[in-house]
C-alpha atoms as a PDB file:
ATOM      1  CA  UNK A   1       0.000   0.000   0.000  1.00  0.00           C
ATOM      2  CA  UNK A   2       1.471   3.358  -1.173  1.00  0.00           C
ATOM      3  CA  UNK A   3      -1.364   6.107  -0.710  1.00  0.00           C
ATOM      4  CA  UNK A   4      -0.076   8.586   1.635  1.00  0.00           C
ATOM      5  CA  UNK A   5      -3.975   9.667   2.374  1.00  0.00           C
ATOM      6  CA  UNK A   6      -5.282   5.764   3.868  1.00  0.00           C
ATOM      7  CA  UNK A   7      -4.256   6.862   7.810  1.00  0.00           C
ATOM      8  CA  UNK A   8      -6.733   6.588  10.388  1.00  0.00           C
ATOM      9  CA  UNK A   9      -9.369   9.101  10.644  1.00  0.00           C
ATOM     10  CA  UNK A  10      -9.493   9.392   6.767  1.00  0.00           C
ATOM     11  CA  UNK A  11     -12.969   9.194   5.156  1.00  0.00           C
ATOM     12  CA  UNK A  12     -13.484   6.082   2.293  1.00  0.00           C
ATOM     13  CA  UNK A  13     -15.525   4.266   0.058  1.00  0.00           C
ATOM     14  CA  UNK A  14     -15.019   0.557  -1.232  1.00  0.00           C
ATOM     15  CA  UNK A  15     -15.347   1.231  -5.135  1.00  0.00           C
ATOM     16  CA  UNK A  16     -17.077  -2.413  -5.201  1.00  0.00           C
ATOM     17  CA  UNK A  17     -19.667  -1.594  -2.173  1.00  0.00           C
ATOM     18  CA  UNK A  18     -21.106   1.613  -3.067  1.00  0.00           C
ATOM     19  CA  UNK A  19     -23.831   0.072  -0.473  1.00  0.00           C
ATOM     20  CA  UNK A  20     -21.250  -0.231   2.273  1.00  0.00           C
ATOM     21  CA  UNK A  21     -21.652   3.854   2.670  1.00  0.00           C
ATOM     22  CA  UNK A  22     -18.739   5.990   3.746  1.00  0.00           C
ATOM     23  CA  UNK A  23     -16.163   4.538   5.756  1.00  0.00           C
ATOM     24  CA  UNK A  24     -13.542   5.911   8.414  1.00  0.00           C
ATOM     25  CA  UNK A  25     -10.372   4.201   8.792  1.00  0.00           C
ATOM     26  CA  UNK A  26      -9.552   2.465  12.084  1.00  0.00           C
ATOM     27  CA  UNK A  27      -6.411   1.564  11.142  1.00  0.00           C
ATOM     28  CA  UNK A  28      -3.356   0.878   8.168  1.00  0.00           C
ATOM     29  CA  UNK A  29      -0.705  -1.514   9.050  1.00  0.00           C
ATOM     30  CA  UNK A  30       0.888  -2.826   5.891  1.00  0.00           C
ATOM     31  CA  UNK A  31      -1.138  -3.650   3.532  1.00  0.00           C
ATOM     32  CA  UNK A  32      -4.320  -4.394   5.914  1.00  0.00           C
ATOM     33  CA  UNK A  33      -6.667  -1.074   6.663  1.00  0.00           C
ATOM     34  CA  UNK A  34      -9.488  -1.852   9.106  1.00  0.00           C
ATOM     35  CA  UNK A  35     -12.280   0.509   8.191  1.00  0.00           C
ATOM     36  CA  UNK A  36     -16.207   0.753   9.925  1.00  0.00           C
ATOM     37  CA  UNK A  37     -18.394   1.699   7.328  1.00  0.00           C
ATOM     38  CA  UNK A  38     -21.832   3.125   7.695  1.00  0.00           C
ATOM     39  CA  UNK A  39     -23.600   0.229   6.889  1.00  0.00           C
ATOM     40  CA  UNK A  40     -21.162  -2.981   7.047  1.00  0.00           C
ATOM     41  CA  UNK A  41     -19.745  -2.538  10.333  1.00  0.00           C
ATOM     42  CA  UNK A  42     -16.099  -3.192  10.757  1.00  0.00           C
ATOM     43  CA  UNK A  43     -14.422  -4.640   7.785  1.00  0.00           C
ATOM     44  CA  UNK A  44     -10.463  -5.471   7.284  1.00  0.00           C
ATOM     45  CA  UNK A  45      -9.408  -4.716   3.503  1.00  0.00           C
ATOM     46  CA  UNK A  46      -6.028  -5.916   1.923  1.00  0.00           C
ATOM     47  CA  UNK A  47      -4.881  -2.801   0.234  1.00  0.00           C
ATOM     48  CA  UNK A  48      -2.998  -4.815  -1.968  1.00  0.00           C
ATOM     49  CA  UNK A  49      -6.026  -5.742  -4.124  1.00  0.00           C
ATOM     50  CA  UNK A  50      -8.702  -3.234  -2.978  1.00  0.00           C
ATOM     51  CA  UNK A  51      -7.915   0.205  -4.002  1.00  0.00           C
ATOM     52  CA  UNK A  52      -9.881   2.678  -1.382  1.00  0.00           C
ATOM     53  CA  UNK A  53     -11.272   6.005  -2.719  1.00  0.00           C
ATOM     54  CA  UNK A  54     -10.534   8.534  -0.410  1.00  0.00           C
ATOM     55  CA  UNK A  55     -13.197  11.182  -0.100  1.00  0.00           C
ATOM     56  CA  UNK A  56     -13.099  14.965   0.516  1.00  0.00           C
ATOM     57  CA  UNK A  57     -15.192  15.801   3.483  1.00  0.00           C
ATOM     58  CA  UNK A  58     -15.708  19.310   2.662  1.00  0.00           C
ATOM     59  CA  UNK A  59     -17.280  18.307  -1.048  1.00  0.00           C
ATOM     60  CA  UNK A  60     -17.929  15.191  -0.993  1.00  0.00           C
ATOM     61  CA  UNK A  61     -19.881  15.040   2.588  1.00  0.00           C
ATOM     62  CA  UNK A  62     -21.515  18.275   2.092  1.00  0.00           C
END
């Protein structure tokens, strides 16, 4: 995992569960980020072959 902006606290979707809502990262250690999404609880993502959108809170929550 390479993207600087997956740290805990930052706001995410999963591009393959639109459903899932918005997420907030819990936490990023290697490649694993454990992120609690609105509306699938707790769920631990290998950044290695999920690529997280990160979203803008001031646009994008607005």
């Amino acid at each position: 995992m390479n993207d600087p902006f997956i740290v805990p606290g930052a706001i995410v979707r999963h591009p393959g569960q639109p459903d899932w809502g918005f997420g907030q990262v819990q936490s990023a250690i290697g490649t694993r980020v454990t992120v609690n999404f609105e509306h699938a609880g707790k769920v631990v993502i290998n950044a290695a072959v999920i690529s997280l959108s990160v979203v803008d809170p001031e646009t994008d929550l607005a």
